[in-house]
Protein backbone atom coordinates (compact mmCIF):
# COMPACT_ATOMS: atom_id res chain seq x y z
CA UNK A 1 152.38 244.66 182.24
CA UNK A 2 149.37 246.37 183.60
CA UNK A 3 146.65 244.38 185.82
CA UNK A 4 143.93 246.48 185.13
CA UNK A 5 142.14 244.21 183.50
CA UNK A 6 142.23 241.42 186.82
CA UNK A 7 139.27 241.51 189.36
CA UNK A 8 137.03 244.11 189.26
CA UNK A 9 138.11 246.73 187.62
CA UNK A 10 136.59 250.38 187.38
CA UNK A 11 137.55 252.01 184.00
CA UNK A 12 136.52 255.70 183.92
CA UNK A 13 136.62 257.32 180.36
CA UNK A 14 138.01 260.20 179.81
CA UNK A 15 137.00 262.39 176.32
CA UNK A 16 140.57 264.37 175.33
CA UNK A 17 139.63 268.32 175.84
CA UNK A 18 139.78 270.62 172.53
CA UNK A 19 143.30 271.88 171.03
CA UNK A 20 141.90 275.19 171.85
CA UNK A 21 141.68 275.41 175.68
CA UNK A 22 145.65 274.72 175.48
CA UNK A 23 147.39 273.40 178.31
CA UNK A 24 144.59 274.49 180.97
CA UNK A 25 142.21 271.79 179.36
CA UNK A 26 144.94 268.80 180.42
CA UNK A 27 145.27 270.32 183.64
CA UNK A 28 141.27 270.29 184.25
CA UNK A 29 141.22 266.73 183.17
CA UNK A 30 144.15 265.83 185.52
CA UNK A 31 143.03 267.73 188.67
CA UNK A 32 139.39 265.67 188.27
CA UNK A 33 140.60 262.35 187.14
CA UNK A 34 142.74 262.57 190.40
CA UNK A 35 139.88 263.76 192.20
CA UNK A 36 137.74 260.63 191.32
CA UNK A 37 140.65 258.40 191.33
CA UNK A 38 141.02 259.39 195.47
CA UNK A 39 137.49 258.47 195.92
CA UNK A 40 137.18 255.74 193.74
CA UNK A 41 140.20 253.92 193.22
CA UNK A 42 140.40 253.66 189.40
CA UNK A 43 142.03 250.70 188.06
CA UNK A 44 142.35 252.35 184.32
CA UNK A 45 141.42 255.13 182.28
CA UNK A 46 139.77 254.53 178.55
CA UNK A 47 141.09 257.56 176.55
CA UNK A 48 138.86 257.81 173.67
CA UNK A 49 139.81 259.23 169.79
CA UNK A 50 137.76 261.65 169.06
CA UNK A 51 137.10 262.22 164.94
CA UNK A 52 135.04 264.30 162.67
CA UNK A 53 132.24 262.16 161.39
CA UNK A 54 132.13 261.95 158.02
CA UNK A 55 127.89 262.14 157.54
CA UNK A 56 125.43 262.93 159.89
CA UNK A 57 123.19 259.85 161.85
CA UNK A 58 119.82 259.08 161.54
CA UNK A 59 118.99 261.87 164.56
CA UNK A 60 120.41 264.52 162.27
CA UNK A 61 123.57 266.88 161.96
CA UNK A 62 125.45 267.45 165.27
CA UNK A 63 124.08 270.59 167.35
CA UNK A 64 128.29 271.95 167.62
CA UNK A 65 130.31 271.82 165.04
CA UNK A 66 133.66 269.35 165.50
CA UNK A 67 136.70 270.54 166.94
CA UNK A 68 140.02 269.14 166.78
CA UNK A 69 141.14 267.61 170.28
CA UNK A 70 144.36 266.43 172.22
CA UNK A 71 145.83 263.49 170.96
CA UNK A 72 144.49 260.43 173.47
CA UNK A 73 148.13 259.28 173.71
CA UNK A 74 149.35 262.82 175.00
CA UNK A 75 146.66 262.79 177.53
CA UNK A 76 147.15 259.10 178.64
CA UNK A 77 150.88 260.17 179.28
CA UNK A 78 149.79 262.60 181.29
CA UNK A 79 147.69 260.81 183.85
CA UNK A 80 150.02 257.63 183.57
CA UNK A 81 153.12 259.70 184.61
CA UNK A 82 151.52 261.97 187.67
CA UNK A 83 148.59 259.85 188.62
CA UNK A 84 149.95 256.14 188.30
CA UNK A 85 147.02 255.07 186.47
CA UNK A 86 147.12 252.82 183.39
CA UNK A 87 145.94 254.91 180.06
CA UNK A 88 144.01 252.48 177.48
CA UNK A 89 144.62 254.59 174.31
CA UNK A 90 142.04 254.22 171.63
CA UNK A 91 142.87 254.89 168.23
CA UNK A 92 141.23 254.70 164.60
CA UNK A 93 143.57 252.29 162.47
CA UNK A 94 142.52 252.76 159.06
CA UNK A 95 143.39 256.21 157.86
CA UNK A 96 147.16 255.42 157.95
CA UNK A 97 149.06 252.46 155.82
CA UNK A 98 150.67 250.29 157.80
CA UNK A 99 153.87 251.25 157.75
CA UNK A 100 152.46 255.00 159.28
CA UNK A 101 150.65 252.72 161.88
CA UNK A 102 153.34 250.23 162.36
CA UNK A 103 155.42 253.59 163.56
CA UNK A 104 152.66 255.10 165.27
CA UNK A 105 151.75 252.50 167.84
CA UNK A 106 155.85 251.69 168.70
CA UNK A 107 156.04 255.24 169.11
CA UNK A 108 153.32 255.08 171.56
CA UNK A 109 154.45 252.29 173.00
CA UNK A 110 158.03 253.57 173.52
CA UNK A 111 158.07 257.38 173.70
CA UNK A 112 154.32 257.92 175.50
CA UNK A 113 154.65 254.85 177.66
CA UNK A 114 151.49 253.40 176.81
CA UNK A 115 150.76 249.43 176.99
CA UNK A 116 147.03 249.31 176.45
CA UNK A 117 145.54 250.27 173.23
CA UNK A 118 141.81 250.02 171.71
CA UNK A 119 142.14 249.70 168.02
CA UNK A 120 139.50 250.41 166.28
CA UNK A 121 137.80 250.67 162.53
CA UNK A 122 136.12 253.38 160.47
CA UNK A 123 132.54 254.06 160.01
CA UNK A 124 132.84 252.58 156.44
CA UNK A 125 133.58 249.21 154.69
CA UNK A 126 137.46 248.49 155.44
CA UNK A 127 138.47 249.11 151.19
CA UNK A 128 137.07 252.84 151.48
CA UNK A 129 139.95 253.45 153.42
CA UNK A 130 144.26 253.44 152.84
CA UNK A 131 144.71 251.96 156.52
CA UNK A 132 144.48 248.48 157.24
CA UNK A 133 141.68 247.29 159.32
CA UNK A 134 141.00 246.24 162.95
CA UNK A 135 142.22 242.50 162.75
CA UNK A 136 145.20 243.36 160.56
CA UNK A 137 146.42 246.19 162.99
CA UNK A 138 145.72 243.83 166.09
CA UNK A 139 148.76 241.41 164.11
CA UNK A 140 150.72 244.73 163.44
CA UNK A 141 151.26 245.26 167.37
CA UNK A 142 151.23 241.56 168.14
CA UNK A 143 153.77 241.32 165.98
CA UNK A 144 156.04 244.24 166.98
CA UNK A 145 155.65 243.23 171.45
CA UNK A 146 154.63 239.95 173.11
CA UNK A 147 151.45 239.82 174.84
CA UNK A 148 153.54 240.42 178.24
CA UNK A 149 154.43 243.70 177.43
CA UNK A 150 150.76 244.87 175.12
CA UNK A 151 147.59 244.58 175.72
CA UNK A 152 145.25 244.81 172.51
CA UNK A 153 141.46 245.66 173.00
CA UNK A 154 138.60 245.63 170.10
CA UNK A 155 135.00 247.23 170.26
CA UNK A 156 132.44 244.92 170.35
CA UNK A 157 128.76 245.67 169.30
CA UNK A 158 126.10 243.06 170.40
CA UNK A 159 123.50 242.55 167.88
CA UNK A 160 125.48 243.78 165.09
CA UNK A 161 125.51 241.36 161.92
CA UNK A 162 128.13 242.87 159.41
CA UNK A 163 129.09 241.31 155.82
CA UNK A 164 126.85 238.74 156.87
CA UNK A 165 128.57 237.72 160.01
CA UNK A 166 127.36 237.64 163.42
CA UNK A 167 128.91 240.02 165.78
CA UNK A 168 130.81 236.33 167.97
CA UNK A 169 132.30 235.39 164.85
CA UNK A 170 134.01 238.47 164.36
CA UNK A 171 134.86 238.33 167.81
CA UNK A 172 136.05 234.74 167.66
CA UNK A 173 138.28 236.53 164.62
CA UNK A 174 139.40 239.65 166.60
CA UNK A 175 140.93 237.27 169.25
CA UNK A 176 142.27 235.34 166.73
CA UNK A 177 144.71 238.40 165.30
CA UNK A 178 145.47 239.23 168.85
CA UNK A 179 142.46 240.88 170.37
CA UNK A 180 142.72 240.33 174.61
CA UNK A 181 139.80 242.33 175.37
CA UNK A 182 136.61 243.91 173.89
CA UNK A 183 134.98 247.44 174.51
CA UNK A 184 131.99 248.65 174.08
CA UNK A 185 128.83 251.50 174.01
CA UNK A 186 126.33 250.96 176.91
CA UNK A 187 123.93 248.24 175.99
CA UNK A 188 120.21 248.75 176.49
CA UNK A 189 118.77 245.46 175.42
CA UNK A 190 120.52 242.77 177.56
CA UNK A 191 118.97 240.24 175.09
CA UNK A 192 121.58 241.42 172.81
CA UNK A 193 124.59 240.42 175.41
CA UNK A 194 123.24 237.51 176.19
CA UNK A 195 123.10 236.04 172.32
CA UNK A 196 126.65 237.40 171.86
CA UNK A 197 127.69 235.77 175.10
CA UNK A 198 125.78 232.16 173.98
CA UNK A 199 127.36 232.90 170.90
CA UNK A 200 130.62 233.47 171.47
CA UNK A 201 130.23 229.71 173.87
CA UNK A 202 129.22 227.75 170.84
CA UNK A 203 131.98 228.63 168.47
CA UNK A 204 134.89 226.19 167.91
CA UNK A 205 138.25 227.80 170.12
């Protein structure tokens, strides 16, 4: 099992490079991660999955157009295997059924080598979607390796009240179905941490 996650660990993320720069694109990533990793000592590297939005955001359309990009698992592989360091794979759960996922996440367990993954949901309400969502996946891997041998992460949002529940609730859930760790987007308001924090310390464990 890794130990990334002991201490005080420095995560660097990583964003895949596009399908079209071919193998030099891995090798680019590889040659800087190591780079930083000499200087730095990295205790992980947060691989994220990159996806094609399905609607523009309130600042508009995107100035480049998607592109499809190398799988997060094939990259984590990569830097596991010649760097040492501990890939933390995220991956969108909820455009496969679960029997797709269930196969998907042994195979990256088994054949890619990877032990920490960051499971995440869509951009929609779970039903628009034929995958299952964020806590049911999280019981999908618990249930196929023990906690020794996995390590499941979540994204967290602070601030974020969703179906009418507060983002610690969900979080409370989340751990609940397996969750050991939470991500998440730089926060700018560190009232917002603070209530999830105080939040998160009231709830019944």
């Amino acid at each position: 099992m890794s130990t990334w996650l002991t201490g005080f660990p420095l995560v660097l993320e990583i964003v895949p490079p596009p399908l079209r720069v071919g193998r030099a694109g891995i090798e680019e990533i590889i040659e800087r991660a190591e780079r930083i990793h000499g200087a730095l000592q990295l205790s992980a590297i947060n691989v994220p999955e990159i996806r094609e939005e399905s609607s523009k955001s309130e600042h508009g359309a995107r100035k480049n157009p998607f592109e499809p990009r190398v799988e997060p698992r094939v990259l984590g592989r990569e830097l596991n295997s010649r760097l040492g360091i501990p890939a933390i794979i995220n991956h969108v759960v909820v455009h496969r059924g679960e029997d797709a996922l269930r196969h998907w996440l042994a195979e990256t367990r088994e054949d890619y080598g990877i032990r920490d993954f960051v499971l995440v949901g869509g951009e929609l309400s779970e039903g628009a979607y034929p995958g299952p969502g964020v806590g049911r996946a999280n019981q999908i891997l618990r249930a196929l390796y023990p906690p020794g041998d996995v390590r499941i992460g979540n994204i967290v949002i602070p601030g974020r009240v969703a179906d009418g529940m507060a983002e610690a609730a969900r979080v409370l859930r989340k751990i609940e179905h397996g969750a050991n760790f939470f991500t998440s987007q730089i926060v700018y308001h560190e009232t917002d941490l603070c209530d999830l924090l105080s939040g998160c310390a009231g709830l019944p464990h």
